[in-house]
Protein backbone atom coordinates (compact mmCIF):
# COMPACT_ATOMS: atom_id res chain seq x y z
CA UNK A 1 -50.01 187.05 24.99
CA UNK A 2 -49.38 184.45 27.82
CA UNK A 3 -48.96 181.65 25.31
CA UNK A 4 -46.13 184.10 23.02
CA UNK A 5 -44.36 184.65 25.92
CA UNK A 6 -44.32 180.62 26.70
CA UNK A 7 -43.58 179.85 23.21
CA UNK A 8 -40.72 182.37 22.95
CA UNK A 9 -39.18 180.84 26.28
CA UNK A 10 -39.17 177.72 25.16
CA UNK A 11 -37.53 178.83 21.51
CA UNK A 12 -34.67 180.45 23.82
CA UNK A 13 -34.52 177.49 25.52
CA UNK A 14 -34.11 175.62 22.05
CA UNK A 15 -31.40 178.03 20.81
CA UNK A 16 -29.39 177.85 23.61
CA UNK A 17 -29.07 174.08 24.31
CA UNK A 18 -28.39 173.80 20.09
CA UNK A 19 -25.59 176.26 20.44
CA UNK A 20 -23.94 173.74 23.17
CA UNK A 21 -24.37 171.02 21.01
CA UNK A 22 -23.10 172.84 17.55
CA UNK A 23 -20.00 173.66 20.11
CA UNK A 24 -19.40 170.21 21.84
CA UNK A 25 -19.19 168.47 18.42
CA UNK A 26 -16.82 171.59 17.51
CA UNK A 27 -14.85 170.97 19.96
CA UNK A 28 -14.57 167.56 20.21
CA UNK A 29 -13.94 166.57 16.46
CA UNK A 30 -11.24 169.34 16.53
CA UNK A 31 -9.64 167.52 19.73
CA UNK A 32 -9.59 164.29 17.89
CA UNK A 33 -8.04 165.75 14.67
CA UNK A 34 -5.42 167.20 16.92
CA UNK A 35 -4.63 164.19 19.19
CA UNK A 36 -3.72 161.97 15.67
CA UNK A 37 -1.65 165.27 14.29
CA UNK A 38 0.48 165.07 17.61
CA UNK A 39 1.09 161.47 17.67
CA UNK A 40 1.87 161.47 14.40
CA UNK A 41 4.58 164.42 15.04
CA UNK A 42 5.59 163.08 18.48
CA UNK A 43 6.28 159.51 16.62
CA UNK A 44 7.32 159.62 13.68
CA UNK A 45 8.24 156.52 13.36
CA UNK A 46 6.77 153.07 14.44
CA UNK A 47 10.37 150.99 16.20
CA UNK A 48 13.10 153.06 17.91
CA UNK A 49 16.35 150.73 18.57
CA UNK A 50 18.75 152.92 20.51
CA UNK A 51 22.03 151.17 21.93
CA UNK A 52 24.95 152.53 24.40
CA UNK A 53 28.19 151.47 22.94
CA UNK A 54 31.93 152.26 24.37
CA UNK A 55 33.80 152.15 20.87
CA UNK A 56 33.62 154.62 18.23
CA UNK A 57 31.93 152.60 14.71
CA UNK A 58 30.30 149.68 16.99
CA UNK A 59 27.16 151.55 16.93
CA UNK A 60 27.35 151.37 12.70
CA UNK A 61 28.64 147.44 12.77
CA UNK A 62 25.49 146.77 14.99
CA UNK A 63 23.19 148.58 12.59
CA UNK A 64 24.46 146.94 10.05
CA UNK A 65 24.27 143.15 11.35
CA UNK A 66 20.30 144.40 12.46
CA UNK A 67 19.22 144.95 8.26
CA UNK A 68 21.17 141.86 7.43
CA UNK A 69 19.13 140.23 9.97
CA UNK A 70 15.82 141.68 9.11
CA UNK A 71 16.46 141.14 5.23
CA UNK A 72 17.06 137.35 5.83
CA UNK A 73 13.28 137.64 7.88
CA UNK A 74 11.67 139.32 5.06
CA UNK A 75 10.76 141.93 6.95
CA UNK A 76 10.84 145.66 4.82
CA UNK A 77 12.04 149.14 6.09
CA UNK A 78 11.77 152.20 5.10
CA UNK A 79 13.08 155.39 6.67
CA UNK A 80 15.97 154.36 8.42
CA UNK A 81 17.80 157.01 10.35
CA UNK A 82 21.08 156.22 12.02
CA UNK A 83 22.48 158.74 14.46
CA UNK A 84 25.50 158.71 16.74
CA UNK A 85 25.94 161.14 19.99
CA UNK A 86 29.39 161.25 21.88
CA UNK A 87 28.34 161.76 25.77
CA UNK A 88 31.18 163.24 28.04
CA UNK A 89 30.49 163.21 31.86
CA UNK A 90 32.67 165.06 34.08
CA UNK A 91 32.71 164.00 37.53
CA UNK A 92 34.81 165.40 40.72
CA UNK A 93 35.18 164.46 43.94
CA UNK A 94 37.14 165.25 47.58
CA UNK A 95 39.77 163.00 48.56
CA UNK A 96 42.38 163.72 51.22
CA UNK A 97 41.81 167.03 50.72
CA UNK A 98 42.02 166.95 46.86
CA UNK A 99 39.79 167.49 44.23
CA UNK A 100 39.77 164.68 41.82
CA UNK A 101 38.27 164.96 38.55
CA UNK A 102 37.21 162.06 36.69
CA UNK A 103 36.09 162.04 32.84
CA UNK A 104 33.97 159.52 31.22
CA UNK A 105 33.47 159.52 27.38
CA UNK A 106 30.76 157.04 25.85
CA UNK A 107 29.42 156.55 21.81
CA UNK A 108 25.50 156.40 21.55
């Protein structure tokens, strides 16, 4: 009876510490598939060229001059995205008793 009792112990014992194992592997091969999926959707792509530029259109010349230049290089692209943001900043400030409002426009 003595020896069942041992032998059933150290079964439990067995079970348990399998479990944890059966889990950690679980766990950790799901991490790892979700780590790639996230980098993949946080960074899409592999280069990001972003410029600040004061004129409307200089932002498309530039863009354009950068695939002449990396045709020339033989170097391929694929996926090219070109997107152009108009930033506004309003600014005010106190002086001799006024309030003076300043308004700066830049093309990104």
């Amino acid at each position: 009876m003595f020896r069942m009792k041992h032998n059933a112990a150290g079964l439990a014992s067995i079970c348990v510490l399998s479990t944890g194992v059966i889990l950690l592997l679980t766990c950790g091969f799901s991490l790892m598939m979700l780590i790639g999926k996230n980098i993949d959707d946080r960074y899409p792509t592999d280069i990001k060229v972003a410029e600040t530029v004061s004129e409307a259109g200089k932002g498309m010349d530039d863009f354009v001059t950068m695939n002449k230049v990396l045709q020339q290089d033989g170097i391929v692209t694929t996926d090219q995205i070109y997107r152009q943001y108009r930033n506004i900043m309003v600014t005010e400030k106190m002086e001799n008793k006024r309030l003076q409002t300043r308004i700066h426009s830049t093309v990104t």
